[in-house]
Protein backbone atom coordinates (compact mmCIF):
# COMPACT_ATOMS: atom_id res chain seq x y z
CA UNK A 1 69.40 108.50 84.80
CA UNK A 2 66.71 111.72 85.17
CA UNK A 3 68.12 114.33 82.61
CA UNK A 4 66.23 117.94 82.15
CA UNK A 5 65.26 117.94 78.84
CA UNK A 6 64.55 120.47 77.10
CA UNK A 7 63.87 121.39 73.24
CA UNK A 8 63.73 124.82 72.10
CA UNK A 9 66.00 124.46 68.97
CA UNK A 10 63.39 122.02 67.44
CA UNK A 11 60.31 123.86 68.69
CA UNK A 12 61.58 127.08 67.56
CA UNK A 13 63.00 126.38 64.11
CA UNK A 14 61.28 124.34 60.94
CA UNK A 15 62.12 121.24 60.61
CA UNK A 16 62.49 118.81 57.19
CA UNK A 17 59.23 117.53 56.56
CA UNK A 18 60.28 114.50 54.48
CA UNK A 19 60.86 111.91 57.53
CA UNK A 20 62.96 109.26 55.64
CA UNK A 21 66.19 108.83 56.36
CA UNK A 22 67.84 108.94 52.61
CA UNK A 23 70.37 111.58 50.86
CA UNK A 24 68.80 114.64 49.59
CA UNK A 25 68.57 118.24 49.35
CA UNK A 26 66.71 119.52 52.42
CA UNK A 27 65.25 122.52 51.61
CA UNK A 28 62.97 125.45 53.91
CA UNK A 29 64.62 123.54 57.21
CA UNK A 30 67.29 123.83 59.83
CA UNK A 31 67.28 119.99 60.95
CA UNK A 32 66.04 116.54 59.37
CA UNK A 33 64.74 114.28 62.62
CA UNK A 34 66.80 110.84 62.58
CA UNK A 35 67.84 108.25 64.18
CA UNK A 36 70.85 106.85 65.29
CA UNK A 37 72.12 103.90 63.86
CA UNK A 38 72.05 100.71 66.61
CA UNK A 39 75.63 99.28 67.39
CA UNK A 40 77.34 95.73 67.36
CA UNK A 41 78.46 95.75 71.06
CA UNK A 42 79.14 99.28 72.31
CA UNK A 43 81.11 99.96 74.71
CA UNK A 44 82.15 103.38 76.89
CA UNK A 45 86.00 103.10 77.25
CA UNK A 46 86.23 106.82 78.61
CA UNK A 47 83.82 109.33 80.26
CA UNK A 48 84.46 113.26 80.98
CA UNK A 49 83.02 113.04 84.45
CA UNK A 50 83.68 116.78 84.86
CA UNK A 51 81.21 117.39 81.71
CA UNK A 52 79.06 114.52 83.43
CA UNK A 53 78.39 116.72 86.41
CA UNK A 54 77.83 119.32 83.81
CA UNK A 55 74.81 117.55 82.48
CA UNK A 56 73.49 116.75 86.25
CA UNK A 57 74.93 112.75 85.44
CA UNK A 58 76.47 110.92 88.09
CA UNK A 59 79.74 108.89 87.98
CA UNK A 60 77.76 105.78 89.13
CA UNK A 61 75.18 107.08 86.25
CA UNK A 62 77.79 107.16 84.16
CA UNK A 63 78.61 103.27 84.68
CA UNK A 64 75.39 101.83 83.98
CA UNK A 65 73.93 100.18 80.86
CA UNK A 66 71.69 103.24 80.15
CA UNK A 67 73.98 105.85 79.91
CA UNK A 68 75.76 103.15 77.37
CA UNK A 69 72.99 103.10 75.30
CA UNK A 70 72.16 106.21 75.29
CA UNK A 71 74.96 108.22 74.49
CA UNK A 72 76.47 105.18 71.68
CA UNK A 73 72.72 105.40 69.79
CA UNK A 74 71.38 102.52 70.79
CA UNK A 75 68.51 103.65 72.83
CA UNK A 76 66.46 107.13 72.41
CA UNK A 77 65.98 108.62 75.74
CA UNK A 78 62.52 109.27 76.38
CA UNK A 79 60.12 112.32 75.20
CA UNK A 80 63.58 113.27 72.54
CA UNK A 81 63.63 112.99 68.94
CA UNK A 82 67.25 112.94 67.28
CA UNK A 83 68.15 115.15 64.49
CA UNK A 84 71.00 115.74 62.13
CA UNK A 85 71.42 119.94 61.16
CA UNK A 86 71.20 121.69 57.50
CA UNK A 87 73.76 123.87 56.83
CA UNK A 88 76.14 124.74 53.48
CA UNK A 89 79.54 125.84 53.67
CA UNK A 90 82.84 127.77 51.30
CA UNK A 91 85.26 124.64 51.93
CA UNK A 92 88.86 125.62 50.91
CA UNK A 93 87.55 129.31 49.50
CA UNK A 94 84.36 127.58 47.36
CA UNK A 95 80.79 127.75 47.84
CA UNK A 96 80.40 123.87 48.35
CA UNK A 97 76.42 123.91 48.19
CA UNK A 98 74.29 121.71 50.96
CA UNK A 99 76.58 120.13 53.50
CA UNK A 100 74.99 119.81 57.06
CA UNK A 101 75.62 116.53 59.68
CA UNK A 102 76.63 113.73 57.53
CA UNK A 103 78.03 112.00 60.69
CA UNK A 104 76.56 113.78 63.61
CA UNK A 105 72.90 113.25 65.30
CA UNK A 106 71.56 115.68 67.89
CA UNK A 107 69.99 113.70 70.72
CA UNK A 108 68.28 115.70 73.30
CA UNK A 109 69.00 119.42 74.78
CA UNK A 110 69.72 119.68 78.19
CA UNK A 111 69.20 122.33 81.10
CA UNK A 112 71.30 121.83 84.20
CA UNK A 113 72.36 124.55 86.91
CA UNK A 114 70.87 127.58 84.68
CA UNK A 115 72.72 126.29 81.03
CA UNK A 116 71.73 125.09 77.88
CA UNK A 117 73.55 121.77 76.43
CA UNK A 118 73.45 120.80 72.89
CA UNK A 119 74.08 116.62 72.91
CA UNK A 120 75.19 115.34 69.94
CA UNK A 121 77.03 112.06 68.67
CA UNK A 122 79.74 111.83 66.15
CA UNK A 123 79.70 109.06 64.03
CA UNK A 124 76.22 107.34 64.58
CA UNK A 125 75.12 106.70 61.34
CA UNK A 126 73.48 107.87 58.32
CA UNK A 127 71.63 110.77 57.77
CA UNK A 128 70.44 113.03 55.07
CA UNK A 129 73.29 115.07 54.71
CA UNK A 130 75.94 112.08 54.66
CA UNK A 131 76.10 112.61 50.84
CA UNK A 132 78.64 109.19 49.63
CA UNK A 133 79.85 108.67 53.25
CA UNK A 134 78.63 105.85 55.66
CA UNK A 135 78.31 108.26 58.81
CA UNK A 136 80.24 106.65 61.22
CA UNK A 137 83.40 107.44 62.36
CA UNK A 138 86.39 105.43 63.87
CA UNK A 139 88.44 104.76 66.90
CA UNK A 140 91.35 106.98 65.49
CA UNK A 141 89.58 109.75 64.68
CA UNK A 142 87.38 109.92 67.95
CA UNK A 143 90.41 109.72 70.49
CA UNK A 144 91.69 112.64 69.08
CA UNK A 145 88.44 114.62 68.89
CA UNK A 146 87.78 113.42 72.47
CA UNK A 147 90.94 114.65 73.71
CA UNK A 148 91.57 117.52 72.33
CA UNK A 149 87.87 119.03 72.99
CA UNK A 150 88.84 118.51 76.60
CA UNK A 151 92.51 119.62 76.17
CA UNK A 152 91.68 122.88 74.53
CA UNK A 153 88.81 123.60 77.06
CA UNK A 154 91.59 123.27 80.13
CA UNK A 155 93.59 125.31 77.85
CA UNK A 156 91.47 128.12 78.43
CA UNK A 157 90.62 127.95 74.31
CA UNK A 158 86.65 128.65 73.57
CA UNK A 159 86.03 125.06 72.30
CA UNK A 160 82.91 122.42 72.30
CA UNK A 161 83.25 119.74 74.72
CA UNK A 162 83.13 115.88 74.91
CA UNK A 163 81.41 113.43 76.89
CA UNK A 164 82.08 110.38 76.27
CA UNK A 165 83.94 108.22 73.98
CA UNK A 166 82.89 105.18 72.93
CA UNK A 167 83.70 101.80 70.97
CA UNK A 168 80.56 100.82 68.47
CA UNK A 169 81.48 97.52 68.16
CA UNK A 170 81.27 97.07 64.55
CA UNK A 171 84.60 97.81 61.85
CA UNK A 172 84.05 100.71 59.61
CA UNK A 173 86.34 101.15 56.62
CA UNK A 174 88.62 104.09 55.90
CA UNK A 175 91.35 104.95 53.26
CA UNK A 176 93.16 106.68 55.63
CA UNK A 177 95.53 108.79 53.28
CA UNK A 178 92.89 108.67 49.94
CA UNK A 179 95.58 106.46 47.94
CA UNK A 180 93.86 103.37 47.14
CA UNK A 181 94.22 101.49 50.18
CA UNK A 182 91.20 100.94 52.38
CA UNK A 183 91.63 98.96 55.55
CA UNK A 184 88.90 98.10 58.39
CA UNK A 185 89.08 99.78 61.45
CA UNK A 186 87.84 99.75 64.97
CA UNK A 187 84.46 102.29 64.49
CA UNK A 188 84.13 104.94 67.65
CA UNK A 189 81.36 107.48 68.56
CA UNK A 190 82.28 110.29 70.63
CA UNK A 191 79.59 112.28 72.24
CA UNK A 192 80.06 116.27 72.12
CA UNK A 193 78.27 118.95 74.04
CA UNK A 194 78.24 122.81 73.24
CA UNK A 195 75.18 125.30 74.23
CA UNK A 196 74.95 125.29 70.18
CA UNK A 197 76.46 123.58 67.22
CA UNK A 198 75.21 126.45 65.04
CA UNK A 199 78.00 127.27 62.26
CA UNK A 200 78.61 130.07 60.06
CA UNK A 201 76.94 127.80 57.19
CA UNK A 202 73.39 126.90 59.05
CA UNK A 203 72.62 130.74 57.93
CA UNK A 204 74.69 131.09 54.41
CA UNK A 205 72.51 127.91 53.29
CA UNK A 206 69.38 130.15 53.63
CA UNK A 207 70.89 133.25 52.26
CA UNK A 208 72.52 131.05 48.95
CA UNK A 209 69.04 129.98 48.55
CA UNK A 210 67.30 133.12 49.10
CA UNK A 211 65.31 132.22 51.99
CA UNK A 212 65.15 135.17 53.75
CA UNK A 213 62.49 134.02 55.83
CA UNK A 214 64.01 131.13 57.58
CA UNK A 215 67.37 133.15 57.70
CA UNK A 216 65.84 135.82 59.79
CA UNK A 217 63.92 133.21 61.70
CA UNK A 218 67.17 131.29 62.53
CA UNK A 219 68.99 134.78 63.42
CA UNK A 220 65.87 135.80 65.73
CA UNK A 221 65.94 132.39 67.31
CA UNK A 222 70.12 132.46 67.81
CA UNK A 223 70.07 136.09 69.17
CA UNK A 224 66.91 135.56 71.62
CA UNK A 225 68.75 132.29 73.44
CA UNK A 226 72.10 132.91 72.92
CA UNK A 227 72.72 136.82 72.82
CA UNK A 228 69.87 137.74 74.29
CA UNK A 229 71.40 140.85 75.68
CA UNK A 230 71.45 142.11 72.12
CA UNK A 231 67.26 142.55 72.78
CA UNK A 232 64.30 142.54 70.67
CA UNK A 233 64.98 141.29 66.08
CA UNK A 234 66.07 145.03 64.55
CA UNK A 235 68.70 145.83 61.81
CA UNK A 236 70.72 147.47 64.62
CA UNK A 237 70.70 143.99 66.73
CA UNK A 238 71.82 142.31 63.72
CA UNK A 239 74.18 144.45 63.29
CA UNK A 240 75.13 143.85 67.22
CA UNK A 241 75.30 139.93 66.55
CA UNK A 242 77.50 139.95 63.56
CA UNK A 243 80.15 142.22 65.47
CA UNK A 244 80.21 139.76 68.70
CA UNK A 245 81.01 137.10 66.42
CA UNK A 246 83.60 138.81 64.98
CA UNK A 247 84.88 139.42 68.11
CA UNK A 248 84.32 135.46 69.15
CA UNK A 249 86.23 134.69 66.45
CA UNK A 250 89.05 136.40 66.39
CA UNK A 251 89.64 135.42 70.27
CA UNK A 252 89.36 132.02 69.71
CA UNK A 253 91.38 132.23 67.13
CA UNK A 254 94.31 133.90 69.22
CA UNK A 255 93.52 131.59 71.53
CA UNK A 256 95.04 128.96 68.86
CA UNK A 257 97.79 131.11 68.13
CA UNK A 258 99.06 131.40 71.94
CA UNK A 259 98.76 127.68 72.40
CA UNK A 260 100.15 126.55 68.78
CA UNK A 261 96.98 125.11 67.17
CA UNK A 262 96.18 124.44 64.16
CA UNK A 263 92.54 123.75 62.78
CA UNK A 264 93.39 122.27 59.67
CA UNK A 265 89.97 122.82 57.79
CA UNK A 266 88.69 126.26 58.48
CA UNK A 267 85.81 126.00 56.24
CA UNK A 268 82.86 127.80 57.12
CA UNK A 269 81.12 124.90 58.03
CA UNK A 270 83.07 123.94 60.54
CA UNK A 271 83.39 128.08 62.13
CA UNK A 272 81.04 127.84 65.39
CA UNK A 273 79.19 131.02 65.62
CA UNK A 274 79.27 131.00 69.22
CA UNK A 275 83.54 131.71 68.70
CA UNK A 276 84.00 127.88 69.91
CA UNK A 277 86.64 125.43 68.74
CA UNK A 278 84.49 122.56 66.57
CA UNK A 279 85.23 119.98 64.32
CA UNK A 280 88.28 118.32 65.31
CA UNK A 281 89.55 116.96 62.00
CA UNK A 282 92.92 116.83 61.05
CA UNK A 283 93.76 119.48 63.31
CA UNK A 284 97.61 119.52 64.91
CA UNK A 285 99.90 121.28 67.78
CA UNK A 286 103.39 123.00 66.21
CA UNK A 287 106.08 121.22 67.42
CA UNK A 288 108.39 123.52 65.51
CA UNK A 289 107.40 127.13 65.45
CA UNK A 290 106.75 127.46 61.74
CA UNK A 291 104.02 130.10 60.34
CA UNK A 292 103.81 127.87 57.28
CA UNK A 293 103.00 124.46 58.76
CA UNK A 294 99.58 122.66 58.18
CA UNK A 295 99.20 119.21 59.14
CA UNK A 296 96.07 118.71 56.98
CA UNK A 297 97.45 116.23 53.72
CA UNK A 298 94.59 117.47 52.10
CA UNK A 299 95.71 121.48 52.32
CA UNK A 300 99.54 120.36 51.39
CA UNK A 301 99.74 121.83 48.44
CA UNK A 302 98.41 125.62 49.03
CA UNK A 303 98.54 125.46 52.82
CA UNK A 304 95.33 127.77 52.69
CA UNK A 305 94.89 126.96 56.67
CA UNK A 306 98.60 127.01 57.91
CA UNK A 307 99.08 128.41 61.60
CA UNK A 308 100.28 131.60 60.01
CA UNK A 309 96.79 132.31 58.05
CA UNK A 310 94.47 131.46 60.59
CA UNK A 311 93.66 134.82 61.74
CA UNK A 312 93.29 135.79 57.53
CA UNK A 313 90.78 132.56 57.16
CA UNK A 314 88.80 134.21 60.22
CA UNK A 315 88.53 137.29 58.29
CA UNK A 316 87.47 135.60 55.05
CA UNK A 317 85.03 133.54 56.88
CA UNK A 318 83.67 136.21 58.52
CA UNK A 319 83.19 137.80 54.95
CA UNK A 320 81.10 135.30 54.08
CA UNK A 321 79.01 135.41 57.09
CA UNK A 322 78.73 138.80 56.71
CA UNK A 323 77.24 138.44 52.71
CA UNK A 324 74.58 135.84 54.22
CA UNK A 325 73.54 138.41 56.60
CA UNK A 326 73.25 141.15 54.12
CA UNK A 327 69.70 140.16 52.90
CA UNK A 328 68.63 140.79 56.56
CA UNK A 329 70.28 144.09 56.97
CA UNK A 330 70.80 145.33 53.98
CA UNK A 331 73.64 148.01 54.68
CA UNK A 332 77.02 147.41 53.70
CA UNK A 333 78.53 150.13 55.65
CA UNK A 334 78.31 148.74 59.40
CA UNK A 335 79.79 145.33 58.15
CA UNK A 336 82.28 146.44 56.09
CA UNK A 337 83.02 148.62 59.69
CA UNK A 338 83.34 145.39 61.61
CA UNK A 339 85.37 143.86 59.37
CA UNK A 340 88.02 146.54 59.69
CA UNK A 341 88.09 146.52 62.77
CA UNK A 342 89.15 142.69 62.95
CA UNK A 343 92.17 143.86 61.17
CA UNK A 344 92.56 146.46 63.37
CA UNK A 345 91.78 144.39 66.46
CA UNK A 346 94.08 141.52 65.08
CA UNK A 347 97.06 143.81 65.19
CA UNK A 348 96.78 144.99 69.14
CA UNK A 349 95.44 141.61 70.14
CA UNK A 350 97.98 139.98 69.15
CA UNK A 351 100.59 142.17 69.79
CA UNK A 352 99.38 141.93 73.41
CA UNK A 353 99.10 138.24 72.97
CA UNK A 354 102.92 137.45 72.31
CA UNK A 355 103.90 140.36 75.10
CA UNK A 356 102.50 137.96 77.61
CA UNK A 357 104.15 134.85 76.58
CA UNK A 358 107.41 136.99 77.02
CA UNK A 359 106.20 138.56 80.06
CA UNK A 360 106.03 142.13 79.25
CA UNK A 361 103.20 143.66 80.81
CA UNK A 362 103.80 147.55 79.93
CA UNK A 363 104.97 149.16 76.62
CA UNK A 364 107.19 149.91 75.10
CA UNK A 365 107.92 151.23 71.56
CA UNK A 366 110.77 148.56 71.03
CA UNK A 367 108.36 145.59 71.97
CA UNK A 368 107.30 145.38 68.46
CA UNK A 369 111.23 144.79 67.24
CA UNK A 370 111.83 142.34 69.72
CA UNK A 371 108.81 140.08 68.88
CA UNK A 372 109.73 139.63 65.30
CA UNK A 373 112.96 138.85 66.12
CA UNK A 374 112.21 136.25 68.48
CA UNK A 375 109.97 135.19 65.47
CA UNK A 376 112.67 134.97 63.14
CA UNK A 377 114.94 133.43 65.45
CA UNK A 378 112.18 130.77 66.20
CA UNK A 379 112.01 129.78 62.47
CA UNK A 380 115.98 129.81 61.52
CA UNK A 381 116.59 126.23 62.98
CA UNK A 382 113.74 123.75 64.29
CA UNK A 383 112.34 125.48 67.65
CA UNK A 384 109.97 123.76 69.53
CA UNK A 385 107.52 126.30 70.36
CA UNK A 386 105.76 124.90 73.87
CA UNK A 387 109.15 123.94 75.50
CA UNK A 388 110.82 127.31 74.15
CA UNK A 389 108.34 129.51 75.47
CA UNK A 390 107.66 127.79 78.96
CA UNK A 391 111.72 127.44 78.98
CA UNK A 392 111.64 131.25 78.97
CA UNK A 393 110.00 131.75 81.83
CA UNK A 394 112.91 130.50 83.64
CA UNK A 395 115.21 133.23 82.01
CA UNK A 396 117.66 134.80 84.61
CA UNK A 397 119.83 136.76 82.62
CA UNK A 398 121.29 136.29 78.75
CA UNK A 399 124.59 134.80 80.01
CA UNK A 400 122.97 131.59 80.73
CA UNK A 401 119.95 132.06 78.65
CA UNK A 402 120.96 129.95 75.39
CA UNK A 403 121.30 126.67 78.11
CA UNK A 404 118.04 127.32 79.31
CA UNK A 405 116.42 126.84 76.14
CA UNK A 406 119.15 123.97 74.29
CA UNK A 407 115.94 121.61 74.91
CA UNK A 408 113.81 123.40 72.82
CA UNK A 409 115.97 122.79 69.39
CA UNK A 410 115.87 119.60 67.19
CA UNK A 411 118.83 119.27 65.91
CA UNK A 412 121.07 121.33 68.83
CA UNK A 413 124.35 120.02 67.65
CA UNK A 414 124.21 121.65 64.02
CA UNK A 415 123.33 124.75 65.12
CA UNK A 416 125.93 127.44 63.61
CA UNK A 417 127.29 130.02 65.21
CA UNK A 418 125.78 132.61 63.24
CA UNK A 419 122.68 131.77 64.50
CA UNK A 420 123.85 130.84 68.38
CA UNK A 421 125.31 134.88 67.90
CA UNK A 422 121.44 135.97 66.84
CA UNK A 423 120.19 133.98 69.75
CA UNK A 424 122.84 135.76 72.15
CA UNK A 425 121.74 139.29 70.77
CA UNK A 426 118.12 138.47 71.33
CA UNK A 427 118.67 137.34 74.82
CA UNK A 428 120.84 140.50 75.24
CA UNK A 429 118.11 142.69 74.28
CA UNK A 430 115.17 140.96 76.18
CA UNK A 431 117.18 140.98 79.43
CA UNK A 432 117.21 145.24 78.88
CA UNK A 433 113.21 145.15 78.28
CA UNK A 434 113.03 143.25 81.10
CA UNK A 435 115.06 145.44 83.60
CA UNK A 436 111.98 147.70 82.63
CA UNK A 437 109.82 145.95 84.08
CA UNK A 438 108.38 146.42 87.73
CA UNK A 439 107.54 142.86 88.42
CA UNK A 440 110.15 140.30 90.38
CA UNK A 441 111.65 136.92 89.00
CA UNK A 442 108.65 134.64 90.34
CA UNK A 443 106.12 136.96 89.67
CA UNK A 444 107.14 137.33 85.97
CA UNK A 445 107.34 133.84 85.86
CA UNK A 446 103.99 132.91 87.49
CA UNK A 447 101.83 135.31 85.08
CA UNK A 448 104.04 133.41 82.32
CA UNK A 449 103.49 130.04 82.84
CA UNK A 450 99.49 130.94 83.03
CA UNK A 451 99.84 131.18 79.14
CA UNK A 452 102.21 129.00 78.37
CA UNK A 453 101.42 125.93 78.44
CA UNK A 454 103.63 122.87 79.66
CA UNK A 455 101.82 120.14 78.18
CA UNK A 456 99.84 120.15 75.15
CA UNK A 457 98.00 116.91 72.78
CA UNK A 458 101.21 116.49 70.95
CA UNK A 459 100.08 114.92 67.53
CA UNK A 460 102.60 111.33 68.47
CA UNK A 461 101.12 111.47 72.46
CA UNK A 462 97.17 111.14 70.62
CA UNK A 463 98.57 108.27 68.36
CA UNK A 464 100.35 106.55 70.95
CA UNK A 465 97.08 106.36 72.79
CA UNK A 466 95.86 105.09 70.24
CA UNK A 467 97.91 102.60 68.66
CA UNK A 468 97.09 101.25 72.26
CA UNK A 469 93.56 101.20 71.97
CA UNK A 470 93.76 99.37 68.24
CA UNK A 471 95.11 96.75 70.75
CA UNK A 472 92.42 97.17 72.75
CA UNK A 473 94.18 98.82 75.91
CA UNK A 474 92.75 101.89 76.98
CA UNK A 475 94.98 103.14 79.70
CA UNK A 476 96.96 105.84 78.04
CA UNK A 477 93.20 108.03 76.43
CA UNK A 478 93.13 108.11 80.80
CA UNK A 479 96.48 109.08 80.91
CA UNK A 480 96.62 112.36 78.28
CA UNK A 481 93.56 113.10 80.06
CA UNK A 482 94.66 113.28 83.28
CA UNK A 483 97.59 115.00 82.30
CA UNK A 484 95.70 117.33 79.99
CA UNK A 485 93.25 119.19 82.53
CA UNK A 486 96.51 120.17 84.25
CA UNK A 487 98.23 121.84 80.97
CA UNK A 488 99.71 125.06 82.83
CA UNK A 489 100.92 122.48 86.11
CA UNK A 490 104.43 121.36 86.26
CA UNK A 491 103.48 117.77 87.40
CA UNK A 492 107.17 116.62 87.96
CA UNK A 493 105.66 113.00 87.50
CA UNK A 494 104.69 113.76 84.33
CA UNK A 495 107.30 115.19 82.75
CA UNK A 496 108.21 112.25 80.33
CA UNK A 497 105.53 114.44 78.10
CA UNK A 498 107.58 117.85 78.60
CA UNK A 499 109.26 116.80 75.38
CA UNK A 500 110.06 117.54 71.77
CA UNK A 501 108.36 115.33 69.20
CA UNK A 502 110.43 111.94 68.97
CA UNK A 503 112.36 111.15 65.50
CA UNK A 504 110.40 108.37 64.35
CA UNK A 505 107.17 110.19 64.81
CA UNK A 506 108.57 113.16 62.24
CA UNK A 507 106.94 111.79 58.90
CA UNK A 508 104.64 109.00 60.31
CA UNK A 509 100.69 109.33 59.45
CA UNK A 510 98.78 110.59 62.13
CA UNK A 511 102.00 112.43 64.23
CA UNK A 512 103.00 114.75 61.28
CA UNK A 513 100.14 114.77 58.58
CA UNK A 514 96.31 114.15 58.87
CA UNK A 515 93.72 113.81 56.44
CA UNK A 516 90.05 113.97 56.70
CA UNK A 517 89.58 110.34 56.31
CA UNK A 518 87.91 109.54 59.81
């Protein structure tokens, strides 16, 4: 397996100079050079080929011993040196000091077909930044990461990718809900690939610590190889680079609001500043469209990241990034700007956003009226929010309308009439917007089923998978997968999955909450 390695993200930025591997503050540095930890009896139960190609790997490569051992730890490819990335972080609105990859080690860059690849692991051991945790990771946690990355990237949603996920071969133990109960589990590395797994907090570390020098030198080397239209290190390029990832973010961000994602831990640690979806924690899809619904048990109480305040967090975290730059700039005004013009941006975006989900593609000055009442229609009974809205495409006329989208509701039989008669006056009013329209049935429905998706990585499809692989059969991680780079496809074979979350899944761990115990 011939890779094109490359290694301008170590060449280019200062590196720790203490070489042991052992918990500390790691200070005048972007990365720590480590080493993956070597494995029990790995094994690669699943492979992206499609990022495979991306790399220049081959799907016979992809089978061999090698690529095993490369991409579970167990053997440094040659000429590379693995690292593990400073960075701080505010986690849950606090400045949480040092933080960087306790559980993930940068292998290698590689350059294939004109781009840049970051290749990291997740969960491959210790490094200086682990702080009281082991750095590894387990099988639960990793088929979900591995998924999703891949889900959300067919999705259309900016995210970081996977390559591979594998089994280590040794048991790693978790207390999956933090009450006192530890158990052993299967341990898992997953392999992920971005062009950068900078985040917001590899640059508020410098600025926290007043190193001004290593923050501009970590700016100059993120603008020169990743916005290198932005040209030559000035205040006004700066100023450039902070308003593109403002702009990232927030269109990621409504990327997650279209498909009914939640993050779950929108600390700035885990913000990519790239605008790419990273860190998939205890992240969750809405089953019912609910503004207040987090699935992270650790955010229960003030639901700081529910669906609802995602585009808010953005904002805040973008505050922060915006203070860290400061020292670099030093002009309030254009930042403060660019910050108002997220809010302002937010609004139209998103306006625009929800029009085409109901496949409205002028305006009108009613559109805003009819959106939040469909909201508050959504949110008077349990509405499943992927069937509903890829029901509606299907919408004829408001006679028949309320059948069309009976699948959609949880509890259909309880349903009063006062709220059937809201339904009915909704559907009454959308059928007039729509006579305004110039498109035809199919057409309408066409441009609507290219945003709404038909099959998302229901939190109960992920644990089936794996409750499967805890019994060590692998077959259904293939099958999401499959189905997953298809989302916005009806695949009639499939449609077992074009379903609302099953009763028994409602309140069990890892369908309806999630910590971050992985």
């Amino acid at each position: 397996m011939k890779l094109h390695i490359t290694d301008t993200f170590t060449q280019e930025n200062p590196s720790d100079t203490v070489l042991k591997n052992a918990r500390r503050q790691v200070t005048e540095a972007v990365f720590s050079y480590v080493n993956p930890k070597k494995t029990e009896a790995p094994q690669v139960i699943h492979v992206s080929q499609q990022m495979a190609t991306e790399l220049g790997i081959s799907e016979q490569e992809t089978n061999s011993d090698i690529f095993k051992n490369i991409f579970t730890g167990n053997t440094i490819y040659p000429k590379t040196k693995p690292y593990a990335m400073c960075y701080g972080g505010h986690q849950f609105g606090n400045w949480a000091g040092q933080l960087g990859d306790g559980r993930a080690i940068n292998l290698f860059e590689v350059e294939h077909h004109n781009k840049n690849w970051k290749v990291q692991l997740k969960g491959a051991g210790e490094t200086p930044y682990s702080r009281t945790a082991d750095g590894l990771a387990v099988l639960r946690s990793s088929v979900r990461e591995y998924l999703c990355s891949e889900a959300m990237f067919h999705l259309g949603v900016p995210t970081t990718r996977a390559l591979s996920l594998c089994l280590s071969g040794d048991h790693v133990l978790r207390d999956i809900l933090y009450d006192g109960n530890p158990a052993y589990e299967k341990g898992a590395i997953v392999s992920r690939i971005s062009p950068s797994f900078l985040r917001f907090g590899s640059y508020e570390i410098f600025a926290a610590r007043k190193d001004i020098k290593n923050l501009t030198s970590l700016v100059n080397y993120t603008i020169k190889h990743h916005f290198s239209h932005l040209g030559a290190p000035s205040k006004e390029s700066y100023i450039q680079f902070f308003k593109e990832v403002s702009v990232r973010t927030l269109d990621m961000i409504l990327h997650w609001q279209r498909v009914g994602f939640v993050h779950g831990v929108m600390n700035t640690d885990n913000m990519s500043i790239l605008g790419l979806t990273i860190d998939f924690g205890p992240y969750g899809w809405l089953e019912g469209f609910d503004y207040g619904w987090t699935p992270n048990t650790t955010d229960i109480e003030h639901k700081r990241y529910r669906y609802g305040n995602q585009p808010n967090i953005g904002l805040w975290n973008l505050y922060q990034l915006a203070n860290a730059l400061y020292p670099i700039i030093e002009d309030v005004a254009p930042l403060e700007e660019i910050l108002n013009q997220y809010k302002v941006d937010f609004q139209e975006k998103s306006f625009q956003m929800m029009k085409s989900k109901l496949g409205l593609f002028f305006d009108h000055e009613n559109d805003l009226n009819l959106i939040q009442s469909l909201e508050d229609n959504l949110q008077f009974v349990e509405t499943d929010m992927t069937i509903f809205f890829r029901s509606l495409s299907d919408f004829s006329n408001e006679k028949t309308a309320f059948e069309l989208i009976k699948k959609a509701f949880y509890d259909l039989d309880n349903i009063s009439s006062d709220v059937k008669n809201q339904w009915n006056l909704w559907f009454k009013n959308y059928n007039s917007r729509l006579q305004l329209e110039s498109l035809s049935h199919a057409q309408r429905k066409e441009k609507m089923n290219a945003v709404n998706p038909k099959y998302v990585l229901r939190n109960y499809m992920s644990q089936l998978a794996i409750d499967k692989a805890d019994e060590g059969d692998y077959s259904l991680i293939d099958v999401l997968y499959q189905l997953l780079k298809s989302p916005y496809s009806e695949q009639p074979a499939n449609e077992k999955w074009f379903a609302k979350r099953p009763e028994w899944a409602r309140n069990k761990v890892g369908c309806s909450m999630l910590s971050c115990s992985s």
